[in-house]
N, C-alpha and C. Protein backbone atom coordinates (compact mmCIF):
# COMPACT_ATOMS: atom_id res chain seq x y z
N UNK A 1 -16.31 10.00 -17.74
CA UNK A 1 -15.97 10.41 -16.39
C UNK A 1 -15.61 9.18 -15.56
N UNK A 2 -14.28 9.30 -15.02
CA UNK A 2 -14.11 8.27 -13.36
C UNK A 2 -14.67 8.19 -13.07
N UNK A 3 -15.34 7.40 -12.13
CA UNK A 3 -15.57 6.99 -11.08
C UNK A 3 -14.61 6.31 -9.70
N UNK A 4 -15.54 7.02 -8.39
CA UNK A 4 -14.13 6.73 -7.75
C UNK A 4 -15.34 6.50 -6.61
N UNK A 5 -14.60 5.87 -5.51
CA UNK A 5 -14.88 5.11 -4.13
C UNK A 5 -13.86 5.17 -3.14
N UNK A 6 -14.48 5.96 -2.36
CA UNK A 6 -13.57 5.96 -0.83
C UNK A 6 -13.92 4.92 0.39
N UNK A 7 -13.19 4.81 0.86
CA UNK A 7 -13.64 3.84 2.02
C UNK A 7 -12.67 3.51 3.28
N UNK A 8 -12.73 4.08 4.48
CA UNK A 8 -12.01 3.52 5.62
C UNK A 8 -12.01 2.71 5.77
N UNK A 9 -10.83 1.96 5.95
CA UNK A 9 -11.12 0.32 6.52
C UNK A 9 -9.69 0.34 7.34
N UNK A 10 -10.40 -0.72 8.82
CA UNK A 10 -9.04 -0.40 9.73
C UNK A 10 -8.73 -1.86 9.44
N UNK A 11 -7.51 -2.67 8.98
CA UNK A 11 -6.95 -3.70 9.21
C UNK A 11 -6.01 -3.81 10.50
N UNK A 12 -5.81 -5.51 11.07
CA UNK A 12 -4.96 -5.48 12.06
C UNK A 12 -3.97 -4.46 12.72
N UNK A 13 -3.53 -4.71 13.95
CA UNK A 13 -2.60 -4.00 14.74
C UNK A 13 -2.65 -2.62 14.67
N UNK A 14 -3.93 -2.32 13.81
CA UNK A 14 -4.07 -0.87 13.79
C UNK A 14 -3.96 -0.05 12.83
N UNK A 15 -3.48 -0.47 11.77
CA UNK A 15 -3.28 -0.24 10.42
C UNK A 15 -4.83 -0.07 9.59
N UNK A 16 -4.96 0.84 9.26
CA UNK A 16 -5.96 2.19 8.65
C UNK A 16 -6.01 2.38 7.01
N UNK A 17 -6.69 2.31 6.00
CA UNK A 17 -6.36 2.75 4.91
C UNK A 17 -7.91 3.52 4.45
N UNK A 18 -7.36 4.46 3.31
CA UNK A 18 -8.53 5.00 2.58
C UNK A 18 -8.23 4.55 1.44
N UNK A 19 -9.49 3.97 0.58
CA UNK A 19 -9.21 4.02 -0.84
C UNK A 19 -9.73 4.61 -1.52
N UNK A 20 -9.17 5.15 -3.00
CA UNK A 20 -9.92 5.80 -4.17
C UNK A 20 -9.61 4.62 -5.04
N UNK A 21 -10.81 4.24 -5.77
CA UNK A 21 -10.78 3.57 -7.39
C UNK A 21 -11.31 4.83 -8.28
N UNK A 22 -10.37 3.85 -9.19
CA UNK A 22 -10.73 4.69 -10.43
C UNK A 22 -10.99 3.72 -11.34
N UNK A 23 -11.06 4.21 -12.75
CA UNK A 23 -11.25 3.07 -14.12
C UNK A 23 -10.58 2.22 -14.02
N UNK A 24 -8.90 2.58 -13.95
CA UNK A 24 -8.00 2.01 -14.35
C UNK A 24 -6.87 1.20 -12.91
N UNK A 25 -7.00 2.27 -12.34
CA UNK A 25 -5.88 2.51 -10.86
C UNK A 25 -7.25 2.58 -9.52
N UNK A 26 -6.29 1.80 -8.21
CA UNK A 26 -6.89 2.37 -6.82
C UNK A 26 -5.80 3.00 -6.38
N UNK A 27 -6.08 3.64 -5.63
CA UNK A 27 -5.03 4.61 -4.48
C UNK A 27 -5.20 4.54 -3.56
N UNK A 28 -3.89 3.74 -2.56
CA UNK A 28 -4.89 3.62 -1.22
C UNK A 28 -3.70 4.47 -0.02
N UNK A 29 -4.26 5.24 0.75
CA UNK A 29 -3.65 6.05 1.62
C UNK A 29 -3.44 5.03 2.92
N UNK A 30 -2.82 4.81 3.70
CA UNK A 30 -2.34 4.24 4.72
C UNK A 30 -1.46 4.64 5.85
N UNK A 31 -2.25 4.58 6.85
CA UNK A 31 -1.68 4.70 8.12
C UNK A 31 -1.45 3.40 9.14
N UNK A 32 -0.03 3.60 9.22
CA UNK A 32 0.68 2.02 9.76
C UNK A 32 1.16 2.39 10.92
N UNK A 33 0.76 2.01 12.13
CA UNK A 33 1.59 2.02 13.20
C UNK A 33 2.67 1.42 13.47
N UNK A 34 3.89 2.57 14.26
CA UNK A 34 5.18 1.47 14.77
C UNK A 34 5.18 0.31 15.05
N UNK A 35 6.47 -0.47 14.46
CA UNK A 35 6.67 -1.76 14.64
C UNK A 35 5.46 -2.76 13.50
N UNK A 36 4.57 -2.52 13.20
CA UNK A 36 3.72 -3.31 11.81
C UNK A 36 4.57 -4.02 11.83
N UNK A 37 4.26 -5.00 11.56
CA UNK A 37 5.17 -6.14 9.84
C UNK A 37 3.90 -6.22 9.42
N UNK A 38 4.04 -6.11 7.73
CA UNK A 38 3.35 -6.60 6.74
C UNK A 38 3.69 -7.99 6.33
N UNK A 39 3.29 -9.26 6.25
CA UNK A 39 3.80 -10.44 6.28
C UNK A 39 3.97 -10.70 4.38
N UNK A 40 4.93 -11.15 4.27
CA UNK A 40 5.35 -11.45 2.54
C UNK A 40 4.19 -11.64 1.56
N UNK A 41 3.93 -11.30 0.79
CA UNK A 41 2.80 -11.67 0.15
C UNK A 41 2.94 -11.05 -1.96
N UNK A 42 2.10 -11.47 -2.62
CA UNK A 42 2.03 -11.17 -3.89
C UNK A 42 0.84 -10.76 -4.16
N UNK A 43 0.51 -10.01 -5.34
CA UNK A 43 -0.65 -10.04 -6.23
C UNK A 43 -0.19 -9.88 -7.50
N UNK A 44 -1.23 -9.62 -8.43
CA UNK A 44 -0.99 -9.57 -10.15
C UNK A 44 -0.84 -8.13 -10.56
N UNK A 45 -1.03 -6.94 -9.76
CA UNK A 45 -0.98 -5.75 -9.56
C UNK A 45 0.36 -5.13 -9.53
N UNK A 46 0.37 -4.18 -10.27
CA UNK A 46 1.93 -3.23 -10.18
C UNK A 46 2.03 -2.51 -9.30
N UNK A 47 2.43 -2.03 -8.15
CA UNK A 47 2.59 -1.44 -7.22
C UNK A 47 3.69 0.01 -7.25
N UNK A 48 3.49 0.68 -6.94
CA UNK A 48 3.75 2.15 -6.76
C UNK A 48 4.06 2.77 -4.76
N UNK A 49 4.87 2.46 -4.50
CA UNK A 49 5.03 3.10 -3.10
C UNK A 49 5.24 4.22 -2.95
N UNK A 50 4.60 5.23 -2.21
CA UNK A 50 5.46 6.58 -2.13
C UNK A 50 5.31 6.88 -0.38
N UNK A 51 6.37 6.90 0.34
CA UNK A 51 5.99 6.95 1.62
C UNK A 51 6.17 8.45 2.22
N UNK A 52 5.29 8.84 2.44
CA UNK A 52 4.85 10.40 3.25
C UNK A 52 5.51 10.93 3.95
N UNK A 53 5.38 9.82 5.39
CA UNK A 53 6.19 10.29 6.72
C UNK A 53 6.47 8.99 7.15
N UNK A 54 7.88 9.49 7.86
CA UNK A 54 8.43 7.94 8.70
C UNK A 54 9.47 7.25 8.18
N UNK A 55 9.34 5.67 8.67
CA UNK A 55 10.39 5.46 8.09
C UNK A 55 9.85 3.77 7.80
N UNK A 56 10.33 3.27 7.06
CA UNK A 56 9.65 1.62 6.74
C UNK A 56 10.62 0.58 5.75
N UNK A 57 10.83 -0.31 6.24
CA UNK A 57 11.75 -1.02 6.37
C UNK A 57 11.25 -2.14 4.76
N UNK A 58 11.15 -1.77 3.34
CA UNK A 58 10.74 -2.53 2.87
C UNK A 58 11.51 -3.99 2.05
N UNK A 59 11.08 -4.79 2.06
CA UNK A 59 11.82 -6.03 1.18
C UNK A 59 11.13 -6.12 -0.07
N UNK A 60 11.96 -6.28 -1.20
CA UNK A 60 10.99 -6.77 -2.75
C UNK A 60 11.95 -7.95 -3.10
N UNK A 61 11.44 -9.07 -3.16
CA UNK A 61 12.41 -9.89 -3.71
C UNK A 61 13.15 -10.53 -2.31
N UNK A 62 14.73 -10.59 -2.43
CA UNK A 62 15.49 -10.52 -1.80
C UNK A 62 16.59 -9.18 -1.35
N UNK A 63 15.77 -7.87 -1.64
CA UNK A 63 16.13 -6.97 -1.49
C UNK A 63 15.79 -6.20 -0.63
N UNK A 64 16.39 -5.67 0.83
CA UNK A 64 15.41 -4.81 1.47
C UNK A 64 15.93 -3.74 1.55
N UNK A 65 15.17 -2.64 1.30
CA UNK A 65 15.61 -0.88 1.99
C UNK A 65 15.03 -0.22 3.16
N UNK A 66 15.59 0.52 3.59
CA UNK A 66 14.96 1.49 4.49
C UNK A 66 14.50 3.31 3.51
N UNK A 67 13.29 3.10 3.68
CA UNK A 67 12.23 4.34 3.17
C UNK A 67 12.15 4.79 4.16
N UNK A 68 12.32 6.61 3.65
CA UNK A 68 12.16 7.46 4.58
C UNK A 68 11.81 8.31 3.30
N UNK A 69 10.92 9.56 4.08
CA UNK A 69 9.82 10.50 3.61
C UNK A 69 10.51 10.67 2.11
N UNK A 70 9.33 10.42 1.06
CA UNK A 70 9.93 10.87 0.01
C UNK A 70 10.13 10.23 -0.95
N UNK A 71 10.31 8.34 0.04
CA UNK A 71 11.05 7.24 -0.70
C UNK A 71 9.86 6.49 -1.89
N UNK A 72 10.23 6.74 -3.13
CA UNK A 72 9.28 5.76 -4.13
C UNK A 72 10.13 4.26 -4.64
N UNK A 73 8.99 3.51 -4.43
CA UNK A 73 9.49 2.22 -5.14
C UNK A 73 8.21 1.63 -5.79
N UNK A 74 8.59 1.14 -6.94
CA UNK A 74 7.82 0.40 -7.91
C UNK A 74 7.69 -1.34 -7.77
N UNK A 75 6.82 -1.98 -7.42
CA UNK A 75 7.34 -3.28 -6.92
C UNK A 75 6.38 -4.11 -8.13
N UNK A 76 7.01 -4.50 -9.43
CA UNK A 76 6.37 -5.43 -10.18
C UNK A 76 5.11 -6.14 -10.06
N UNK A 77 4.33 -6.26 -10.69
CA UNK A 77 3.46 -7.32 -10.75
C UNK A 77 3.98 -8.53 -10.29
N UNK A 78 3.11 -9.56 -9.10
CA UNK A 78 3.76 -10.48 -9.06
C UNK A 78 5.20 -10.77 -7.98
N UNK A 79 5.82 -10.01 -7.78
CA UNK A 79 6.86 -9.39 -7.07
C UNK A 79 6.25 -9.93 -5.53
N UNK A 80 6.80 -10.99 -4.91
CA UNK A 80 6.69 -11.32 -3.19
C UNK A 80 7.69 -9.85 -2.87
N UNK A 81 6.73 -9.21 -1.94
CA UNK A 81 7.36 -8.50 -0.93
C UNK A 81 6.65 -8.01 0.72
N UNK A 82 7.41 -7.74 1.18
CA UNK A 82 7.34 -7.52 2.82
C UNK A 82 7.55 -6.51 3.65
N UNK A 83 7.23 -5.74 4.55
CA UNK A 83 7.22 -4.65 5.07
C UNK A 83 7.13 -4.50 6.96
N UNK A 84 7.87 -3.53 7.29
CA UNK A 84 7.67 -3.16 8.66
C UNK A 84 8.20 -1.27 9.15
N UNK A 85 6.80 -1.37 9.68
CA UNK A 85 6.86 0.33 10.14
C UNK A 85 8.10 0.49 10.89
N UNK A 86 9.24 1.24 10.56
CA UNK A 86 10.19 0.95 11.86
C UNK A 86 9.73 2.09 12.47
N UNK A 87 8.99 3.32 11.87
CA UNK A 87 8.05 4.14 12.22
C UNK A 87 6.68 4.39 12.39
N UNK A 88 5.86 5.19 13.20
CA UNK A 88 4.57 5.26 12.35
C UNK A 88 4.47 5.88 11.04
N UNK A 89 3.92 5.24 10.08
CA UNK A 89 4.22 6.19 8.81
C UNK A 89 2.98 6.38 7.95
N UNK A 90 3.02 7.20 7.11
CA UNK A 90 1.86 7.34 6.05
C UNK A 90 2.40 7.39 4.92
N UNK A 91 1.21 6.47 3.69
CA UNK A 91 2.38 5.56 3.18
C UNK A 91 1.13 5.71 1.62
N UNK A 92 1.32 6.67 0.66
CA UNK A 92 0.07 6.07 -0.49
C UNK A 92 0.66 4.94 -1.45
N UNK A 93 -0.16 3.97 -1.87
CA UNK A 93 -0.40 3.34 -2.66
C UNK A 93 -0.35 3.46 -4.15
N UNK A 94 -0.09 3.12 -4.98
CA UNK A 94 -0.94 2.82 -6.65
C UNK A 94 -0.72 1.49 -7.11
N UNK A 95 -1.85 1.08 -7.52
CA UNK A 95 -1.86 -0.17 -7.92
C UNK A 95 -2.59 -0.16 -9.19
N UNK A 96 -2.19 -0.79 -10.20
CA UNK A 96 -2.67 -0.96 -11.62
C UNK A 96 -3.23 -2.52 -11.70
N UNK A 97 -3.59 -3.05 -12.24
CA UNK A 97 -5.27 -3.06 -12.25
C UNK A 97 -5.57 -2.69 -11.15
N UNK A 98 -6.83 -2.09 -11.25
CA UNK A 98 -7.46 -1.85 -9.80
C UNK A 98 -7.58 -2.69 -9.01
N UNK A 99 -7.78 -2.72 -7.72
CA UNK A 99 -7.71 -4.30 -6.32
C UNK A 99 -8.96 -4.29 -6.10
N UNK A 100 -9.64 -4.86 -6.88
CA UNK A 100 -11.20 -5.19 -6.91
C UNK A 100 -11.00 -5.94 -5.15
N UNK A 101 -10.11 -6.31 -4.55
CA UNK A 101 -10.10 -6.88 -3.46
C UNK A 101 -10.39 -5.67 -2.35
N UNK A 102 -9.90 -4.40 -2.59
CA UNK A 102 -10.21 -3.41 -1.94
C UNK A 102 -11.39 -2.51 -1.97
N UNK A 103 -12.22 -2.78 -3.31
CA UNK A 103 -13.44 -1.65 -3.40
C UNK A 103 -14.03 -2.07 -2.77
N UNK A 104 -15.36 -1.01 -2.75
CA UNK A 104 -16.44 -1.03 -1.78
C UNK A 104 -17.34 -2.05 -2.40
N UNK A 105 -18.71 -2.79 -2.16
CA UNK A 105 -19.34 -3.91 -2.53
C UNK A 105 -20.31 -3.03 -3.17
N UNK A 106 -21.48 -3.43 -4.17
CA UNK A 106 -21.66 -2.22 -4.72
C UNK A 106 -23.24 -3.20 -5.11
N UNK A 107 -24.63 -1.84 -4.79
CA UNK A 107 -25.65 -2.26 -4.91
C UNK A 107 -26.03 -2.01 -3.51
């Protein structure tokens, strides 16, 4: 059997997430207020975007799109990328290995 862990956590400017871990994968649900920037960044994690509602302005690489409801992108392991709400949006996650940076502390 999974095991899984939820947890609210509000980061800057207002930006909100829930997470589930699992064995393998976390899932993290996110609520981003208009105007966000997410500032460029990497991890060792495969990333999975699927954005809900809204609209969000993402960069992978030297590539940027505009996501709107619906929009999936896969962003490599490793992969610098960057983000801004041009909406408020809700936005889930998947990340492979799990983001031991995101679970709950345990004990």
């Amino acid at each position: 059997m999974l095991s899984h862990k939820v947890e609210l956590k509000e980061y800057g400017q207002g930006v909100k997430a829930d997470f589930v871990h699992g064995e393998n994968v976390t899932l993290a649900f996110w609520s981003i207020p208009e105007g966000t920037n997410l500032p460029a960044h990497d991890h060792p994690h495969e990333q999975i975007v699927n954005l809900l509602e809204g609209e969000f302005e993402l960069t992978v690489g030297s590539e940027t799109k505009r996501l709107t409801a619906g929009s999936i992108v896969v962003i490599p392991s490793g992969k610098v990328h960057s983000g801004r709400a041009v909406t408020s949006c809700r936005v889930i996650d998947t990340f492979h290995p799990v983001r031991e940076d995101f679970a709950l502390p345990t004990g």
